[in-house]
N, C-alpha and C. Protein backbone atom coordinates (compact mmCIF):
# COMPACT_ATOMS: atom_id res chain seq x y z
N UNK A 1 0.85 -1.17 0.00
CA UNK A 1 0.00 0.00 0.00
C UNK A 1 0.90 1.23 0.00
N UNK A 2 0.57 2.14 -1.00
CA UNK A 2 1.66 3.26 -1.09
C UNK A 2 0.63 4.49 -0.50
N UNK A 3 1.92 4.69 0.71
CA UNK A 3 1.13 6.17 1.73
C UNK A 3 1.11 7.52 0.86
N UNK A 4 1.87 7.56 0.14
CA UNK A 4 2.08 9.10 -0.61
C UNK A 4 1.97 8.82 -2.23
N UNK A 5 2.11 10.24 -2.98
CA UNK A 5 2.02 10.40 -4.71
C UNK A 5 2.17 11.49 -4.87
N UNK A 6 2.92 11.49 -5.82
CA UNK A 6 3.48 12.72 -6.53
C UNK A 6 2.21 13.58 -7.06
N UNK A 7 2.17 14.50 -6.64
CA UNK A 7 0.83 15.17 -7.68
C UNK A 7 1.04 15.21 -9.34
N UNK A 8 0.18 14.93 -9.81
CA UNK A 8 0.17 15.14 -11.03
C UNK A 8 0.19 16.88 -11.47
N UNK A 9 1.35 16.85 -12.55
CA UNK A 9 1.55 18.52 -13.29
C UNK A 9 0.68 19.37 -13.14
N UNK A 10 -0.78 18.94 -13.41
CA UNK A 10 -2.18 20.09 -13.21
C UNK A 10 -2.53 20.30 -12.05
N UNK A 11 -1.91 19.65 -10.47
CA UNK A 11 -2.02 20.20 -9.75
C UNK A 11 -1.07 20.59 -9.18
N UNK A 12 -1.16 21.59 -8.17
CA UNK A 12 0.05 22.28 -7.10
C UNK A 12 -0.28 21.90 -6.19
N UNK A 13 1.06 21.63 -5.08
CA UNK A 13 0.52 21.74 -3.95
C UNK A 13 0.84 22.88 -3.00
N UNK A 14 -0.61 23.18 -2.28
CA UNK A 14 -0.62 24.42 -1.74
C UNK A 14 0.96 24.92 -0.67
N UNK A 15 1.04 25.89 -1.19
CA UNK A 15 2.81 26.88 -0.60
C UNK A 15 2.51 27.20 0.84
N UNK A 16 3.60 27.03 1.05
CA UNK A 16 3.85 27.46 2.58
C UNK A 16 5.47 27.37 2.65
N UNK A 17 5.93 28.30 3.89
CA UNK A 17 7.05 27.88 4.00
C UNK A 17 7.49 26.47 4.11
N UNK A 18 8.98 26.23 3.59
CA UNK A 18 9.23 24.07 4.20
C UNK A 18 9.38 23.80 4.98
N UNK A 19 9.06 25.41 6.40
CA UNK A 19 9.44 24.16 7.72
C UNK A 19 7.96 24.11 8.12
N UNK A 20 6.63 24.19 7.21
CA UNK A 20 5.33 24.28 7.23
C UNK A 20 4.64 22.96 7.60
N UNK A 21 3.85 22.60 8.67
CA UNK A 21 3.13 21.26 8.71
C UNK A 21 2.64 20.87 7.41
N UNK A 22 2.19 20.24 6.81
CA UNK A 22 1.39 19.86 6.34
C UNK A 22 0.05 20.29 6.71
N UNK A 23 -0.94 20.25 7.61
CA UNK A 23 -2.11 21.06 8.41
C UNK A 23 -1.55 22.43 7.93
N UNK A 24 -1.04 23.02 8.63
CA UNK A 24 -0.28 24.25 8.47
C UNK A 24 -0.72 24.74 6.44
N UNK A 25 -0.23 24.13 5.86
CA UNK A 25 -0.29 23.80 4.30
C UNK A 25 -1.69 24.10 3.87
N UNK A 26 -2.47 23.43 4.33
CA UNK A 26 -3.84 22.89 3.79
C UNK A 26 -4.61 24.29 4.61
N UNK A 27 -4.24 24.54 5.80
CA UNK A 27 -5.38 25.99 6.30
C UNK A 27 -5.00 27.60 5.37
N UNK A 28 -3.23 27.29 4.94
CA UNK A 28 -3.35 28.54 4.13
C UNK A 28 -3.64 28.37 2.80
N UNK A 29 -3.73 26.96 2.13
CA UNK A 29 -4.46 26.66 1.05
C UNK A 29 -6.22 27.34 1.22
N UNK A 30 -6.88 27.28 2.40
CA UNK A 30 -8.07 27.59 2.50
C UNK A 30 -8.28 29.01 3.09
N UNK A 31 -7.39 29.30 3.15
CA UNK A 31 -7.38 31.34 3.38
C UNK A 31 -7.22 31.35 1.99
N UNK A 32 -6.70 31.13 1.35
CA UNK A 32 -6.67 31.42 -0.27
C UNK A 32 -8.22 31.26 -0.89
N UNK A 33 -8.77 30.05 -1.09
CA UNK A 33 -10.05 29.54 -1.03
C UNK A 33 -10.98 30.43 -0.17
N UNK A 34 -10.65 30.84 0.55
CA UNK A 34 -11.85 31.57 1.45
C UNK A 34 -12.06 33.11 0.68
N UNK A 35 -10.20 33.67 0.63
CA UNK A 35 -10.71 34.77 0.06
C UNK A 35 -11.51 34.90 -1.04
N UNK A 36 -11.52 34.31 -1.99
CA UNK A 36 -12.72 34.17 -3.03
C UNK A 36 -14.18 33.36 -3.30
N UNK A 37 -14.13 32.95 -2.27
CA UNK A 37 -15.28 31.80 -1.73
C UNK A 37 -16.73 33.22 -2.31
N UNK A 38 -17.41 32.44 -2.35
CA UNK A 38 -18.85 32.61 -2.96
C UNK A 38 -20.19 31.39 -2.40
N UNK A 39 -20.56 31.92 -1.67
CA UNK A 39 -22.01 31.06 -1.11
C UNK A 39 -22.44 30.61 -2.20
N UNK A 40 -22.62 29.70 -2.44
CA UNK A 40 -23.69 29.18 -3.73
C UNK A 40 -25.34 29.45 -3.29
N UNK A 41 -25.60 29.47 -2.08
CA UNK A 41 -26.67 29.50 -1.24
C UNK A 41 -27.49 28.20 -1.76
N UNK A 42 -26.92 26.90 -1.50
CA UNK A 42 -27.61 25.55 -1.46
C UNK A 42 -27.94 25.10 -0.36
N UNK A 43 -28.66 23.81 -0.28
CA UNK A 43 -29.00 23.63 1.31
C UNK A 43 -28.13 22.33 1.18
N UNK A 44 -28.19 21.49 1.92
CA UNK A 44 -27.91 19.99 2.22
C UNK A 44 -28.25 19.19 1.96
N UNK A 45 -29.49 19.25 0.89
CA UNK A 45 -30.47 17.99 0.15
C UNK A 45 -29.45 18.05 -0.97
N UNK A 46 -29.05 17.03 -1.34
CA UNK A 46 -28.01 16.95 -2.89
C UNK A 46 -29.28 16.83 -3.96
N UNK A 47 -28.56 17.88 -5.13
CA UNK A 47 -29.57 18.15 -6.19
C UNK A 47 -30.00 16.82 -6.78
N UNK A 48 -29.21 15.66 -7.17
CA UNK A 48 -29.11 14.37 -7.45
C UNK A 48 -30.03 13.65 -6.72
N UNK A 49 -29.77 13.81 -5.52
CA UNK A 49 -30.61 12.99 -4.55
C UNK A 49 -29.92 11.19 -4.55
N UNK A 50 -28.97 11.48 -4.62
CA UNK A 50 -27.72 10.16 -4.71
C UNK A 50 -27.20 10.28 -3.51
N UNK A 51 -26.77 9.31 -3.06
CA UNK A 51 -25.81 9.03 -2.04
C UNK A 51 -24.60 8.24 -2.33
N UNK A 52 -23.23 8.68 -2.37
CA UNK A 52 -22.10 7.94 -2.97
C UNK A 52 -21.64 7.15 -1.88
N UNK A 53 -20.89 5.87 -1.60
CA UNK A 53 -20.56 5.47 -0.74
C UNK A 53 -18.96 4.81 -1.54
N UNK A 54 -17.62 5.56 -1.19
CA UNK A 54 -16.93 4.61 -1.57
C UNK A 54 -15.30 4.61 -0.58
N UNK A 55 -14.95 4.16 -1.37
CA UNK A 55 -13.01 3.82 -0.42
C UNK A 55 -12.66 5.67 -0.07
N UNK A 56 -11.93 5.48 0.83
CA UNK A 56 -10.89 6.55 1.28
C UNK A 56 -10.11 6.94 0.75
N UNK A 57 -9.67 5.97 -0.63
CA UNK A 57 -8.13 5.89 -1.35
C UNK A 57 -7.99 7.52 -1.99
N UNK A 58 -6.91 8.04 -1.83
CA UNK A 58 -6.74 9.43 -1.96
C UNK A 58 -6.50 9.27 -3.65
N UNK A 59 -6.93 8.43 -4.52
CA UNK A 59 -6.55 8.18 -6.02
C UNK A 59 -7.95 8.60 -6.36
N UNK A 60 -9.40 8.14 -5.63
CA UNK A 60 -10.47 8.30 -6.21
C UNK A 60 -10.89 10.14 -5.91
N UNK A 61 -11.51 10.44 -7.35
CA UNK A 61 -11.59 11.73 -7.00
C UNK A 61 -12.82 11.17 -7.90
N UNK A 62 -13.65 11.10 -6.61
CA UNK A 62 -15.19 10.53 -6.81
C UNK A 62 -16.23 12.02 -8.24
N UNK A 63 -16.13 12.98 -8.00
CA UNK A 63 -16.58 14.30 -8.28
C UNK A 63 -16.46 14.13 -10.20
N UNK A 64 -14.93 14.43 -9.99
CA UNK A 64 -14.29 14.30 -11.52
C UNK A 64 -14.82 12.91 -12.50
N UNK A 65 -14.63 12.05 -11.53
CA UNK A 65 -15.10 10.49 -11.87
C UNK A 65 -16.23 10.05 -12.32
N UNK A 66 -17.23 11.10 -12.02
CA UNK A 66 -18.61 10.90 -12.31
C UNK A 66 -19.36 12.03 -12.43
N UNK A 67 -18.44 12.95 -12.91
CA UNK A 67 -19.16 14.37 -13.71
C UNK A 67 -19.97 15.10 -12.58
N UNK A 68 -19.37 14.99 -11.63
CA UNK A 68 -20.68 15.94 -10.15
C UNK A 68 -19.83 17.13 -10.05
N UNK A 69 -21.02 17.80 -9.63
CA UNK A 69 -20.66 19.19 -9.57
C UNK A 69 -21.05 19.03 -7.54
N UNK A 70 -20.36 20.61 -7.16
CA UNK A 70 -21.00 20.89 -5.55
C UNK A 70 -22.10 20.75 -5.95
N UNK A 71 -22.77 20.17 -4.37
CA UNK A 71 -23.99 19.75 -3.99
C UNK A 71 -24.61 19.17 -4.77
N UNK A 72 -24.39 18.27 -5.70
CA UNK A 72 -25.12 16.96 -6.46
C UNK A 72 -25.09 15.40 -5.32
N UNK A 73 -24.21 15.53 -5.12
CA UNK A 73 -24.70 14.56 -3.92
C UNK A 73 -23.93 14.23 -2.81
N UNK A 74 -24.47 13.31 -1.31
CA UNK A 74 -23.70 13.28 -0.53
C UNK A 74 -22.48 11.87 -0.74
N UNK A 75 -21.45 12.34 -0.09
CA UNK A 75 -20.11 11.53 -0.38
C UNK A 75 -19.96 10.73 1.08
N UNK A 76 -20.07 9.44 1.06
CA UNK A 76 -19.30 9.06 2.56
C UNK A 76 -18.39 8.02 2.13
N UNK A 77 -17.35 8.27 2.93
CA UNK A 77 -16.14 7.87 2.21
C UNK A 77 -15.55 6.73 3.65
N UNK A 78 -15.09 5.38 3.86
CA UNK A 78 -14.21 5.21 4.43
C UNK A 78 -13.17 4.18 4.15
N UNK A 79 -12.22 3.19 5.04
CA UNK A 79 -11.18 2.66 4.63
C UNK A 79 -12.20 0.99 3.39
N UNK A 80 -11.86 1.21 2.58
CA UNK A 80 -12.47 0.46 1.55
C UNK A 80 -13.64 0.21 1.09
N UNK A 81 -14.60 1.25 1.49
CA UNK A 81 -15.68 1.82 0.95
C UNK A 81 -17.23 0.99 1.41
N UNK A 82 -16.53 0.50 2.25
CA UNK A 82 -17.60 -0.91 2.72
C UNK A 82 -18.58 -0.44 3.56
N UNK A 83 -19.98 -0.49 3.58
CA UNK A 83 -20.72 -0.63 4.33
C UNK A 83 -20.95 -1.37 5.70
N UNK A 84 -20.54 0.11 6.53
CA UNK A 84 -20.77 -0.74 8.49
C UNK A 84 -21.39 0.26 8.82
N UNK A 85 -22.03 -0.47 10.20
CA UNK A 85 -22.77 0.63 10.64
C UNK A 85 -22.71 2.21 10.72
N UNK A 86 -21.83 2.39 10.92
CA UNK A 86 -21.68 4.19 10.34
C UNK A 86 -22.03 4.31 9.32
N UNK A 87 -21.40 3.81 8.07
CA UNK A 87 -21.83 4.10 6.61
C UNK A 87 -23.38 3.91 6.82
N UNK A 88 -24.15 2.81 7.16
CA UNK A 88 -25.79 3.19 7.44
C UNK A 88 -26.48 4.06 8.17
N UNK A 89 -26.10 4.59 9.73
CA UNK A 89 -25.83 5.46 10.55
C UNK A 89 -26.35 7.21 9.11
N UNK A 90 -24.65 7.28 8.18
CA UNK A 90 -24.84 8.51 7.40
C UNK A 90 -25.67 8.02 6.24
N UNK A 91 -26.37 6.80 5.67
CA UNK A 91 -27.11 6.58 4.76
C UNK A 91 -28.68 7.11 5.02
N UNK A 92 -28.96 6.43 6.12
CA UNK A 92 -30.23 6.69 7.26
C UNK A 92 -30.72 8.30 6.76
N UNK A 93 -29.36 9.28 7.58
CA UNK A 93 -29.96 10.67 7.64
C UNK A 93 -30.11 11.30 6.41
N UNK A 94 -29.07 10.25 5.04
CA UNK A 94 -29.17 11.18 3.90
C UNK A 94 -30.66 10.72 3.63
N UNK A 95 -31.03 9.51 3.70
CA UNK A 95 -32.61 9.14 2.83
C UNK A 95 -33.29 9.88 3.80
N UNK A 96 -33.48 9.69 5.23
CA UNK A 96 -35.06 10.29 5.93
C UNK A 96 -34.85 11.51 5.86
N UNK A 97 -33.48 11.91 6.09
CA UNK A 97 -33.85 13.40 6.69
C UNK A 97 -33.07 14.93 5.43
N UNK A 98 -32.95 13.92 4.10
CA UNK A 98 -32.20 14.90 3.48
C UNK A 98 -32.59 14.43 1.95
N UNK A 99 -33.48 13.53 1.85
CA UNK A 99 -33.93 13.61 1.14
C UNK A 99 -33.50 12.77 -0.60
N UNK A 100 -32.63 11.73 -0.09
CA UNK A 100 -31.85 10.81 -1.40
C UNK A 100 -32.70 9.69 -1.23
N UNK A 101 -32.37 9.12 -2.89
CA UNK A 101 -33.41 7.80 -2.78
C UNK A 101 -31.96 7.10 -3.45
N UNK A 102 -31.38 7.42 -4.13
CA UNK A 102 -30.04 6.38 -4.73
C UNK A 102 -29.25 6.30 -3.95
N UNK A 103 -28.39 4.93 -4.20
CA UNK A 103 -27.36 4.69 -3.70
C UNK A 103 -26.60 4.39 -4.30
N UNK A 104 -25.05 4.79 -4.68
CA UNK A 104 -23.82 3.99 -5.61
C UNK A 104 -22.95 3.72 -4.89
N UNK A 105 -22.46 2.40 -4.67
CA UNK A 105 -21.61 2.23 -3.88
C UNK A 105 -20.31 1.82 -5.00
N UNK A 106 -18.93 2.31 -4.26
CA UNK A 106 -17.99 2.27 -5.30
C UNK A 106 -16.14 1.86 -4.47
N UNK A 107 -16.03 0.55 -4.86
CA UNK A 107 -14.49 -0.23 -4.42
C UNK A 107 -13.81 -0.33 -5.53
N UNK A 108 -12.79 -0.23 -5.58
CA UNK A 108 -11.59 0.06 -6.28
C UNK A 108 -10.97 -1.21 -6.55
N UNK A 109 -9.76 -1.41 -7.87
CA UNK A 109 -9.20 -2.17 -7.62
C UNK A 109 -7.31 -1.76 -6.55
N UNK A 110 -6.62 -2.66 -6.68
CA UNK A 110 -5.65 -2.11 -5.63
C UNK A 110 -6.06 -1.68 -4.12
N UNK A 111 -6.93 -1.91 -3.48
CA UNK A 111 -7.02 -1.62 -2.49
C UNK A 111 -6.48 -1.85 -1.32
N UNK A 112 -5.99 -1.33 -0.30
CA UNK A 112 -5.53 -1.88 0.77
C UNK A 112 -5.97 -2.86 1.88
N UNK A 113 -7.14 -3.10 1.34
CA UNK A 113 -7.86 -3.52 2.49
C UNK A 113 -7.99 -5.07 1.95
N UNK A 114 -7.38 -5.66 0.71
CA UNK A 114 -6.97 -6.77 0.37
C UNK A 114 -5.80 -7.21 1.09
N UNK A 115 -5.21 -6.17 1.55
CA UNK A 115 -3.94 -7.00 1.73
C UNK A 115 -3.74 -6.93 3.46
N UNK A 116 -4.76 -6.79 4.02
CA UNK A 116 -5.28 -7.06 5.62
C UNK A 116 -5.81 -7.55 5.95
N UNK A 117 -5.51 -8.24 7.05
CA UNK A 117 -6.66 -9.12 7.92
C UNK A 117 -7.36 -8.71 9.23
N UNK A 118 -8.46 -9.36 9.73
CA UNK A 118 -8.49 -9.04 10.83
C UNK A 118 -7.17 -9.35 12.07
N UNK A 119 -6.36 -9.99 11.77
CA UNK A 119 -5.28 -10.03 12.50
C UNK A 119 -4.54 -8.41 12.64
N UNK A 120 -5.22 -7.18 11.93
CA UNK A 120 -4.98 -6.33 12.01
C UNK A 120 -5.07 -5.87 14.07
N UNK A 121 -6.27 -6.12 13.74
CA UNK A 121 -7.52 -5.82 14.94
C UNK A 121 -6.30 -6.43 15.76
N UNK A 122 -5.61 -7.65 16.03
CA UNK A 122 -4.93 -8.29 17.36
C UNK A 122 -3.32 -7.79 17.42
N UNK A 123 -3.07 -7.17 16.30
CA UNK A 123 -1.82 -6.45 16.64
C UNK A 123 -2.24 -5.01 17.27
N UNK A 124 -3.17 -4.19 16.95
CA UNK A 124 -3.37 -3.05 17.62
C UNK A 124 -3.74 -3.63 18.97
N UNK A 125 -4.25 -4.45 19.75
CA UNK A 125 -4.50 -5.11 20.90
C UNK A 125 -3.10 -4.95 21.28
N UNK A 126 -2.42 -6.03 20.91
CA UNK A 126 -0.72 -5.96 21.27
C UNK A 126 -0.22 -5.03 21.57
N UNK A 127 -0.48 -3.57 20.75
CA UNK A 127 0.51 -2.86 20.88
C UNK A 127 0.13 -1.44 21.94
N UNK A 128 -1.55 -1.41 22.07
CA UNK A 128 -1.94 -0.81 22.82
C UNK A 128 -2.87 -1.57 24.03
N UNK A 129 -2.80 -2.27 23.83
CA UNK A 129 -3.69 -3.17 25.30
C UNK A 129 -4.78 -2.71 24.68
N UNK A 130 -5.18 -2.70 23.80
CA UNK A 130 -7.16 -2.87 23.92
C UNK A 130 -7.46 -2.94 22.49
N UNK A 131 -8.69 -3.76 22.07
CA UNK A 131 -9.05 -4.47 21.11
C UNK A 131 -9.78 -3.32 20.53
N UNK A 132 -9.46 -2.89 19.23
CA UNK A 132 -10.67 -1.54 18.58
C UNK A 132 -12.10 -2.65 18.68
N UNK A 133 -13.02 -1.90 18.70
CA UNK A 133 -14.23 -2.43 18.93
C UNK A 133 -15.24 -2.20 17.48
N UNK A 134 -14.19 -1.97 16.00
CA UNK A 134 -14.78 -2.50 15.06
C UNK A 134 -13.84 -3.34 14.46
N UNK A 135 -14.74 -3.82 13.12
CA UNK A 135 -13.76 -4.85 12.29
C UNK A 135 -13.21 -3.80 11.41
N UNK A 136 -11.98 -4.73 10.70
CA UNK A 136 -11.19 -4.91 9.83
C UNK A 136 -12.10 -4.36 8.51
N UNK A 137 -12.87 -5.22 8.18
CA UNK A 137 -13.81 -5.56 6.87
C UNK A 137 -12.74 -5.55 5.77
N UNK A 138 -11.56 -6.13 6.14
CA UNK A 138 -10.87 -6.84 4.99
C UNK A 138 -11.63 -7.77 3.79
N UNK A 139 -11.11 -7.66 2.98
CA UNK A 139 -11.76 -8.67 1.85
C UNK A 139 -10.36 -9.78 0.93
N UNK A 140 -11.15 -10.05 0.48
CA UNK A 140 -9.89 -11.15 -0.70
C UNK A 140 -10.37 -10.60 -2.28
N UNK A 141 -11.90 -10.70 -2.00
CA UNK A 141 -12.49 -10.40 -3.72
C UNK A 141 -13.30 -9.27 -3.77
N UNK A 142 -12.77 -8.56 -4.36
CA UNK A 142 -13.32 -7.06 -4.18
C UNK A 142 -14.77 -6.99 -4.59
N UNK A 143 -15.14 -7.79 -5.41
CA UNK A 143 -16.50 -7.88 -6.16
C UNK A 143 -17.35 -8.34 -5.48
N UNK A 144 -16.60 -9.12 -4.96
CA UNK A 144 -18.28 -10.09 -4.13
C UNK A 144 -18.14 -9.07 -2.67
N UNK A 145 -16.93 -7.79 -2.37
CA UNK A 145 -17.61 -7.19 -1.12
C UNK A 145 -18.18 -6.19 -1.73
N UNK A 146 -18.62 -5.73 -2.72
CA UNK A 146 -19.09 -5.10 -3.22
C UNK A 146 -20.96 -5.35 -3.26
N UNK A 147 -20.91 -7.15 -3.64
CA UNK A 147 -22.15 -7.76 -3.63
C UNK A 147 -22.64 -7.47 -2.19
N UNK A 148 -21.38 -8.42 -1.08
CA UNK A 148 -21.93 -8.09 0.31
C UNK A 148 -22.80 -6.55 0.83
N UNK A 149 -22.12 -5.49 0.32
CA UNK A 149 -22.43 -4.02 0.51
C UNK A 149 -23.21 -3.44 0.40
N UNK A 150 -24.02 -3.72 -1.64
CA UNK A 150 -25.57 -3.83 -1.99
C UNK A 150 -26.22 -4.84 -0.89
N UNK A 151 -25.73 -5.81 -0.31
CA UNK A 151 -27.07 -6.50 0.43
C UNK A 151 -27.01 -6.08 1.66
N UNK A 152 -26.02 -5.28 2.41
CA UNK A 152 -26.23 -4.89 3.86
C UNK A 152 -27.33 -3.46 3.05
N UNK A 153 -27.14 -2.86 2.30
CA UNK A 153 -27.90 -1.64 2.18
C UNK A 153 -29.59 -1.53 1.94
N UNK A 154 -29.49 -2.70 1.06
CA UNK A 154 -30.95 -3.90 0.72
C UNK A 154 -31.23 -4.20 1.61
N UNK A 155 -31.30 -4.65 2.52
CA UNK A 155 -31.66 -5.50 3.83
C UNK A 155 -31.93 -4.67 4.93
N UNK A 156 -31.39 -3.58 5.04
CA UNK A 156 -31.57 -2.87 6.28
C UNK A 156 -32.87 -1.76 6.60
N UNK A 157 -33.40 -2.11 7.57
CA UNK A 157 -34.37 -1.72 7.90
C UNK A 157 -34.53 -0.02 8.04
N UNK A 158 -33.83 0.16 8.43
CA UNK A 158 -33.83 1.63 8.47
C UNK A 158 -33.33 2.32 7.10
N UNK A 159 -33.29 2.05 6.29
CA UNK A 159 -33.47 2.46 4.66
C UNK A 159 -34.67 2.39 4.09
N UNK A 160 -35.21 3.34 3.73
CA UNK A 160 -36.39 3.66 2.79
C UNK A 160 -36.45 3.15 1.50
N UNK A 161 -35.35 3.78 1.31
CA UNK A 161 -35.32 3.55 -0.50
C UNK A 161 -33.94 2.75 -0.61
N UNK A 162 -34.32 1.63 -1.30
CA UNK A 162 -33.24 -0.22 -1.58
C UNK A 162 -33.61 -0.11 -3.27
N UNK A 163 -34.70 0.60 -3.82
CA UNK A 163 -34.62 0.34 -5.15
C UNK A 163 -33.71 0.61 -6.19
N UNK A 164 -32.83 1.39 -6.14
CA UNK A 164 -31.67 2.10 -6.80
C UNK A 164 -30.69 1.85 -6.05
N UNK A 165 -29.99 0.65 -5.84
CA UNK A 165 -28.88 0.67 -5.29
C UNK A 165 -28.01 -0.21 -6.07
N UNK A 166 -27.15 0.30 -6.24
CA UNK A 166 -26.01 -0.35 -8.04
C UNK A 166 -24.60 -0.30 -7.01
N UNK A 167 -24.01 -1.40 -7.67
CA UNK A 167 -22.18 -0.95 -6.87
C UNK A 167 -21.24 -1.37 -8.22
N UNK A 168 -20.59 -0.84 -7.82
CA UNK A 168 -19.08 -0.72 -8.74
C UNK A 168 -18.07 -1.03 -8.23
N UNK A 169 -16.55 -1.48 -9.25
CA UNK A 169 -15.42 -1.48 -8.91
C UNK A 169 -14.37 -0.29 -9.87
N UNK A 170 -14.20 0.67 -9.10
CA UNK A 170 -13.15 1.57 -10.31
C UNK A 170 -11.77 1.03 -10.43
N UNK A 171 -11.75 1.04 -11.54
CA UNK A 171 -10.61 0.94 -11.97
C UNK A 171 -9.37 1.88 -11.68
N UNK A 172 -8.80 1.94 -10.98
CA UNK A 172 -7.32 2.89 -10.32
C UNK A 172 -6.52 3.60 -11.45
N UNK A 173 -5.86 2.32 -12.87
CA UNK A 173 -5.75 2.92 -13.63
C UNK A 173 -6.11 3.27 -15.05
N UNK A 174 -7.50 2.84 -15.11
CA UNK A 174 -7.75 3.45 -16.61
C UNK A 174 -8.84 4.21 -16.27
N UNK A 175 -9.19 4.53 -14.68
CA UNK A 175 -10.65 5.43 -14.50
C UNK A 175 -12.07 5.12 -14.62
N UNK A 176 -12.28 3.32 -15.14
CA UNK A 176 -13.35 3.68 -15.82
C UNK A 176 -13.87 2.40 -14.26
N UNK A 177 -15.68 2.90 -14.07
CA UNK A 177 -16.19 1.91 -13.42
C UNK A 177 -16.58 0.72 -14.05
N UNK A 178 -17.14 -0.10 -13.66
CA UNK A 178 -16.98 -1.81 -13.87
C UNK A 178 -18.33 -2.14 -12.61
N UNK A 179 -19.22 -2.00 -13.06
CA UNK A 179 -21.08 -2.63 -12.46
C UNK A 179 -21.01 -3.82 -12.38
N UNK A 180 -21.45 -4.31 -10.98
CA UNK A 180 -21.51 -5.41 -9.84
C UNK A 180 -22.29 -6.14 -10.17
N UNK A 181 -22.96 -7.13 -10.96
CA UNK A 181 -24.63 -8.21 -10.86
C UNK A 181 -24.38 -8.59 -9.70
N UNK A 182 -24.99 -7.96 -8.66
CA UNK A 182 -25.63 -8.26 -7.21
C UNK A 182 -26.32 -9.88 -7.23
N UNK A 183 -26.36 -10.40 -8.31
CA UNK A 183 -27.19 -11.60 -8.47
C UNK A 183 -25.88 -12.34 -8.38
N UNK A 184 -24.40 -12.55 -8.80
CA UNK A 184 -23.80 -13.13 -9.65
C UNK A 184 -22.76 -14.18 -8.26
């Protein structure tokens, strides 16, 4: 699993002096951003009415990837894009209380979370005396956790809307998605 990447030519990364945190980096990147900031004056219902659910991997630039503009829809993002209770937890408030009926859920290939186990979970025990009190949700076959993901989202009771729910695997390097038969 590679922690860092070179930015690609079309982007910069935001200036600061080099003895600058990183944090440090990113807040005067957003004084820059702020000074020209413009309210769009939108609310929190995404115009789409989609809900994206995918990996953390700092490669997916979910937005660009699928032609969204701000506020087309909500993004919840975590370590391999898998559906756990949190991810339903922020699914919940986007359908009752904000107003989405889709769902796209979206895993990558290359992921890190292939190449972990829950033996993750018993070395952090080891090394701090106490067991994290979620899983791993490691996988082997990215597709069928993809299948698993549509059926925790299908199945769960506190979801309204199960009729529009599609998952994908993106492709890392040619960009393009690759649709799940939830049947298969």
């Amino acid at each position: 699993m590679t922690t860092s990447a070179s930015l690609p030519a079309r982007q910069t990364a935001p200036q600061a002096s080099s003895d600058a945190s990183v944090t440090d980096r990113l807040v005067e990147a957003n004084r820059r951003y702020a000074a020209e900031f413009a309210d769009p004056g939108m609310d929190a219902r995404p115009v789409l009415r989609v809900a994206v659910v995918a990996c953390m991997d700092a490669r997916l630039d979910l937005h660009a990837a699928l032609g969204l503009e701000l506020g087309d829809c909500h993004t919840i993002r975590n370590a391999g894009g898998v559906v756990t209770d949190d991810t339903i937890r922020s699914l919940t408030i986007s359908q009752r209380a904000l107003g989405t009926r889709a769902v796209i859920l979206i895993h990558h290939t290359g992921c890190g979370l292939e190449s972990l186990t829950e033996d993750f979970r018993h070395e952090l025990e080891d090394e701090v005396g106490q067991r994290p009190a979620w899983a791993v949700e490691a996988f082997r076959d990215v597709d069928q956790d993809v299948r698993q993901s549509m059926q925790r989202v299908r199945t769960n009771p506190f979801l309204p809307h199960k009729d529009d729910v599609r998952g994908f695997v993106f492709d890392v390097h040619t960009g393009l998605l690759r649709e799940i038969d939830p049947a298969s």
